[in-house]
Protein backbone atom coordinates (compact mmCIF):
# COMPACT_ATOMS: atom_id res chain seq x y z
CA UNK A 1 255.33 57.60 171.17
CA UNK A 2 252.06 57.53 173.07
CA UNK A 3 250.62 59.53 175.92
CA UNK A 4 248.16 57.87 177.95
CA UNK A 5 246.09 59.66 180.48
CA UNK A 6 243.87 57.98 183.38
CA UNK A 7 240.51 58.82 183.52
CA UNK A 8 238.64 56.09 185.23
CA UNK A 9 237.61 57.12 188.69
CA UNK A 10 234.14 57.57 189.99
CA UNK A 11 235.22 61.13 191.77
CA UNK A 12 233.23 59.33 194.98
CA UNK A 13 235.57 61.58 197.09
CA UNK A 14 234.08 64.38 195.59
CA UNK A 15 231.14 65.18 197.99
CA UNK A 16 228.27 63.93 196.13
CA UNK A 17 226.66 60.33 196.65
CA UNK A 18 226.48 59.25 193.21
CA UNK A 19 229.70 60.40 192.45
CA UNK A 20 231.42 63.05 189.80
CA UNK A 21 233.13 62.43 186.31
CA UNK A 22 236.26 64.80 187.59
CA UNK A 23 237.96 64.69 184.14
CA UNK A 24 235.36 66.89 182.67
CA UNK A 25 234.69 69.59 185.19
CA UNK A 26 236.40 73.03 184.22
CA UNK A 27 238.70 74.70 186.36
CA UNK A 28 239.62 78.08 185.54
CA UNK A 29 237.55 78.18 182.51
CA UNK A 30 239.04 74.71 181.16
CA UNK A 31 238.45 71.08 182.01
CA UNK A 32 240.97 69.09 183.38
CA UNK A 33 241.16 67.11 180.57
CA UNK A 34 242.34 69.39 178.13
CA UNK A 35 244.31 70.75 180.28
CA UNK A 36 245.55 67.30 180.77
CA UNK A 37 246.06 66.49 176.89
CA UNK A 38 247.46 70.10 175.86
CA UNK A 39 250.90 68.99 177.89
CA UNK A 40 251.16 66.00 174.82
CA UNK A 41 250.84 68.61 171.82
CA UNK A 42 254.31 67.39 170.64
CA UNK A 43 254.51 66.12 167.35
CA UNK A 44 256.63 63.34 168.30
CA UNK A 45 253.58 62.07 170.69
CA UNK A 46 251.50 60.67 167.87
CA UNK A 47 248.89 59.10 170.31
CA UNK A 48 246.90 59.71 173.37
CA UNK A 49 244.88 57.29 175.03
CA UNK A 50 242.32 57.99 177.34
CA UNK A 51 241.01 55.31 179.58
CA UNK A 52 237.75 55.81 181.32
CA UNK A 53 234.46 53.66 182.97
CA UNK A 54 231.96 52.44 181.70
CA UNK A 55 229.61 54.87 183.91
CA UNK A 56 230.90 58.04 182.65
CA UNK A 57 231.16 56.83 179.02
CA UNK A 58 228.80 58.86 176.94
CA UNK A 59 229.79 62.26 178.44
CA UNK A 60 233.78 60.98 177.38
CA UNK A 61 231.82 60.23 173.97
CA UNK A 62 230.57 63.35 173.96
CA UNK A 63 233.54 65.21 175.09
CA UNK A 64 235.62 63.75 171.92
CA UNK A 65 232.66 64.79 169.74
CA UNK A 66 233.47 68.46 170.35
CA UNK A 67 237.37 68.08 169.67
CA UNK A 68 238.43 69.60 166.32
CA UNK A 69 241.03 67.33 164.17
CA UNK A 70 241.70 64.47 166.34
CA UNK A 71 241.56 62.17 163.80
CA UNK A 72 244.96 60.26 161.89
CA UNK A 73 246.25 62.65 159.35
CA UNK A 74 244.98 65.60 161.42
CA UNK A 75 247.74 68.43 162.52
CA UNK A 76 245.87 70.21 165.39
CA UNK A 77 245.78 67.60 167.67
CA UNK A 78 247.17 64.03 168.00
CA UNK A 79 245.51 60.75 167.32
CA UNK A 80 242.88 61.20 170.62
CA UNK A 81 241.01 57.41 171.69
CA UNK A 82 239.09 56.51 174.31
CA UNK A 83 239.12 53.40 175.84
CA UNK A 84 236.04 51.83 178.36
CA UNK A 85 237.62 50.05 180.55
CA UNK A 86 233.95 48.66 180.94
CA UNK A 87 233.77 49.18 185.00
CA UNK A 88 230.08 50.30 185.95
CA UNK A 89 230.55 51.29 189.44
CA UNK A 90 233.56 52.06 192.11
CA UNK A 91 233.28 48.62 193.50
CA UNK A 92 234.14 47.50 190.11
CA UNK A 93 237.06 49.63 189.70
CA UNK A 94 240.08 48.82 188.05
CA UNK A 95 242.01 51.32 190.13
CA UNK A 96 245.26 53.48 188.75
CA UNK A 97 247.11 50.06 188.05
CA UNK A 98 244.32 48.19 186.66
CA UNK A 99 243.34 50.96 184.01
CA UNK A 100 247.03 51.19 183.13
CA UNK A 101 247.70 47.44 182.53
CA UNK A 102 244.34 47.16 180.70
CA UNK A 103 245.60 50.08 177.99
CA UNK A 104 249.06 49.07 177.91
CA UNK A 105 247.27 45.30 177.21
CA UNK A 106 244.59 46.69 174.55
CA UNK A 107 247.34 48.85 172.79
CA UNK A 108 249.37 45.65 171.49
CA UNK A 109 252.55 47.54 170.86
CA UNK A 110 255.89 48.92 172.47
CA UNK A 111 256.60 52.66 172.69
CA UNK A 112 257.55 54.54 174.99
CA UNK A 113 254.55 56.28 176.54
CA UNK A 114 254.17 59.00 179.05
CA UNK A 115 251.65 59.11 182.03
CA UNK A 116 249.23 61.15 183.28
CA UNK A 117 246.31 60.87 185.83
CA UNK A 118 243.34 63.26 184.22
CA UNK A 119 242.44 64.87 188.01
CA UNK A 120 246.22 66.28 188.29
CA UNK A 121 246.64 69.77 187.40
CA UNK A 122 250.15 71.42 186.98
CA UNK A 123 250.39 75.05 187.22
CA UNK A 124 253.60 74.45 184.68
CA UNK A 125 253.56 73.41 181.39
CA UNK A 126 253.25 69.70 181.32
CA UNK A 127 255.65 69.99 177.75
CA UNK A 128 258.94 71.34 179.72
CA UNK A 129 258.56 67.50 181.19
CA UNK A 130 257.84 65.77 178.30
CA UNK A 131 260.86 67.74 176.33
CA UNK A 132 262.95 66.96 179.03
CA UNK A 133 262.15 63.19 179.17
CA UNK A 134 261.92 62.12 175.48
CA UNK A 135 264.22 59.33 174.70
CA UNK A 136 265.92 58.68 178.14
CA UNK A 137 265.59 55.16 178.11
CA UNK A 138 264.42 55.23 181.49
CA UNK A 139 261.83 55.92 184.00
CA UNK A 140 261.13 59.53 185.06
CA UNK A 141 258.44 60.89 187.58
CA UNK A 142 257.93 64.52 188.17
CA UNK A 143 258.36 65.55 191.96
CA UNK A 144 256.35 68.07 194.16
CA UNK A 145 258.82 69.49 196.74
CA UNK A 146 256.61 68.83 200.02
CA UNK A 147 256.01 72.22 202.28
CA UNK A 148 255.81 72.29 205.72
CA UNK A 149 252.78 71.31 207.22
CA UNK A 150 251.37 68.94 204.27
CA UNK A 151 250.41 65.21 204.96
CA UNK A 152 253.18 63.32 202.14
CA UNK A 153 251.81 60.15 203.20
CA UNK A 154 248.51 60.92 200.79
CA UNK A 155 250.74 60.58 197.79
CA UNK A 156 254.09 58.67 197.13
CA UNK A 157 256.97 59.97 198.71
CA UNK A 158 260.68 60.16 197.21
CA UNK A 159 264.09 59.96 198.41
CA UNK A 160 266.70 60.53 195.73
CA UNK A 161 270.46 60.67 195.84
CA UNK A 162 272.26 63.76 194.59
CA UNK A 163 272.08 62.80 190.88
CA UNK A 164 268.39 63.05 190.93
CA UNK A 165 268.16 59.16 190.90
CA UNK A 166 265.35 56.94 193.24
CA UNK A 167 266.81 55.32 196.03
CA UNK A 168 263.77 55.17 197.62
CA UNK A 169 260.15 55.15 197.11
CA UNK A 170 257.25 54.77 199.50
CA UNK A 171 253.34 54.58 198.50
CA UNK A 172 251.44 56.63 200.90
CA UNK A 173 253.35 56.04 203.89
CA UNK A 174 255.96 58.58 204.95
CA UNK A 175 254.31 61.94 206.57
CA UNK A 176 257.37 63.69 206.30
CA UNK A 177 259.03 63.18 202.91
CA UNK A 178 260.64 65.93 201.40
CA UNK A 179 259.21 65.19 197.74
CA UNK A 180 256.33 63.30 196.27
CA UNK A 181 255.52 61.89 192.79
CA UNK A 182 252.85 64.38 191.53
CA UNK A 183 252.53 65.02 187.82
CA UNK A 184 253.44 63.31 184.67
CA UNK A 185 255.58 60.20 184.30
CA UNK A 186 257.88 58.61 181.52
CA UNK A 187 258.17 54.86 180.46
CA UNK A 188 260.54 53.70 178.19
CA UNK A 189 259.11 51.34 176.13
CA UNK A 190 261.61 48.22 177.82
CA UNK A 191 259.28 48.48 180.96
CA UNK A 192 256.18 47.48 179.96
CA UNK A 193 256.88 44.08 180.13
CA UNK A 194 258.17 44.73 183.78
CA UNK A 195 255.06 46.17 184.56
CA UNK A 196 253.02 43.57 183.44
CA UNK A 197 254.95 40.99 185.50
CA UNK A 198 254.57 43.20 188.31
CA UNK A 199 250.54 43.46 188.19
CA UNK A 200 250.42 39.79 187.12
CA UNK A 201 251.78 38.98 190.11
CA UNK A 202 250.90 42.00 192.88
CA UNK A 203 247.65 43.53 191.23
CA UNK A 204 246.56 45.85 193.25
CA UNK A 205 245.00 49.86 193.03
CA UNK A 206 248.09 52.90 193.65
CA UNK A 207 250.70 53.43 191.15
CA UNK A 208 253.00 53.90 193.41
CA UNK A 209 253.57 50.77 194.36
CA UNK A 210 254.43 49.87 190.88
CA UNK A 211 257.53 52.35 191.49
CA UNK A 212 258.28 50.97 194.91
CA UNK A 213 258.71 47.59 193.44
CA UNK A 214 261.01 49.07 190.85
CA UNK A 215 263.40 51.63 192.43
CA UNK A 216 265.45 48.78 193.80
CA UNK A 217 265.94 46.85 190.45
CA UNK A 218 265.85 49.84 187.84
CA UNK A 219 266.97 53.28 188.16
CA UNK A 220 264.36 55.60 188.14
CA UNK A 221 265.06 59.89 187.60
CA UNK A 222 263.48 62.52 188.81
CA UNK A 223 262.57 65.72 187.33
CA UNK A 224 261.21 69.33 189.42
CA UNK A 225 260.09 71.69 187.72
CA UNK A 226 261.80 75.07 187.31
CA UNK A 227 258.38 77.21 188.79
CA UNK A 228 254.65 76.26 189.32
CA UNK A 229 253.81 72.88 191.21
CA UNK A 230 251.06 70.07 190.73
CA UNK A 231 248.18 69.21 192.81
CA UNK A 232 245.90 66.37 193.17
CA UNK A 233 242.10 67.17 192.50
CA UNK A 234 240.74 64.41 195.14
CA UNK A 235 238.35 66.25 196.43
CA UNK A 236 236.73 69.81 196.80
CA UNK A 237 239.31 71.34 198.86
CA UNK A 238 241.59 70.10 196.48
CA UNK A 239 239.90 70.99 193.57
CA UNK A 240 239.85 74.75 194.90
CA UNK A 241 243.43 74.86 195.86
CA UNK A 242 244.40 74.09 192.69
CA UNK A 243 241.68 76.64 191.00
CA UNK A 244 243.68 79.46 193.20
CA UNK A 245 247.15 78.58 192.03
CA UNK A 246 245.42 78.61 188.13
CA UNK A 247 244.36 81.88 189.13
CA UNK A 248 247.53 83.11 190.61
CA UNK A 249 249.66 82.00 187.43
CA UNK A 250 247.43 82.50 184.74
CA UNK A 251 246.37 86.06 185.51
């Protein structure tokens, strides 16, 4: 089973002109990407791949460098490999989708993977999820129950019927959803093929829409975690709300 975690943005949202490599900037004493790959430190995830661009490619290179045991036959960590996706600047972006289908295409194989974006940051542990979701033979995303006052139509919003199952999805579009997907995601290993139909054919930059297209023709679960939430690290305001809830839970 693999992991793979998105790392392929340009962080232009970030507040400086030439951009930021988010994965790599520490938050509460540790960068979001280990934070991101410490979730996956199940024995049964024998992989993680780690997409980035071509801009940002050394410091990733560098970054691996200082990892301890990430090699096959290694115990500490999983197999760890980076992948460029080769895109020099954010008008050459692959987006979310793009760097997804261009793993899923390098990788040659299917297993089941899980998904994670590197500038999300859970304040629970990303392993409850992936414990949780093993072996379901179906699609999961974790949800982020929506307060009061919060714009849902930044992320993709969820409906789901009393079972916990989609019945409706909507990619940055409803204000007032009562859940988002934020955090990790599970794919059985029969949807890749779906999903490569589906960007074949539609392209395009948000995952979400890649979920949109699918709640009506396969049944996709939910999961909420039991305390802590997720945010999105978009941008500086983001970044420090996110840094506070670390604080709050890690104390």
């Amino acid at each position: 089973m693999n992991a793979i975690i998105l790392a392929a943005g340009f962080g232009t949202r970030f507040g400086r002109k030439d951009g930021v490599c988010k994965p790599l900037l520490a938050i509460n004493k540790k960068q979001l990407l280990n934070r991101a790959i410490e979730g996956f430190m199940d024995k049964r995830v024998t992989g993680i791949h780690i997409v980035h661009n071509a801009k940002w490619a050394k410091l990733f290179r560098q970054w691996k460098a200082g990892l301890q045991n990430s090699d096959p036959g290694q115990n500490t960590l999983p197999y760890i490999k980076l992948h460029n996706d080769q895109a020099p600047s954010p008008e050459k972006a692959n987006g979310a989708l793009g760097s997804l289908y261009f793993v899923l295409q390098r990788l040659k194989e299917r297993r089941d993977f899980f998904l994670m974006c590197a500038d999300t940051v859970c304040t629970y542990p990303v392993s409850d999820f992936v414990k949780w979701s093993m072996g379901s033979g179906s699609a999961i995303i974790a949800l982020k129950r929506v307060r009061d006052g919060v714009d849902a139509s930044r992320y993709g919003s969820v409906e789901v019927d009393p079972d916990g199952t989609v019945y409706q999805f909507k990619e940055k579009a409803d204000e007032s959803a009562p859940s988002v997907w934020m955090g990790p995601a599970y794919f059985p290993a029969s949807l890749i093929d779906v999903f490569f139909e589906f960007y074949e054919k539609n392209k395009g930059d948000n995952l979400g829409d890649f979920f949109s297209w699918l709640a009506p023709i396969e049944p996709i679960h939910t999961w909420l975690p039991y305390k802590g939430e997720a945010f999105d690290v978009g941008n500086q305001d983001d970044f420090r709300k996110a840094e506070m809830a670390l604080l709050y839970n890690e104390r």
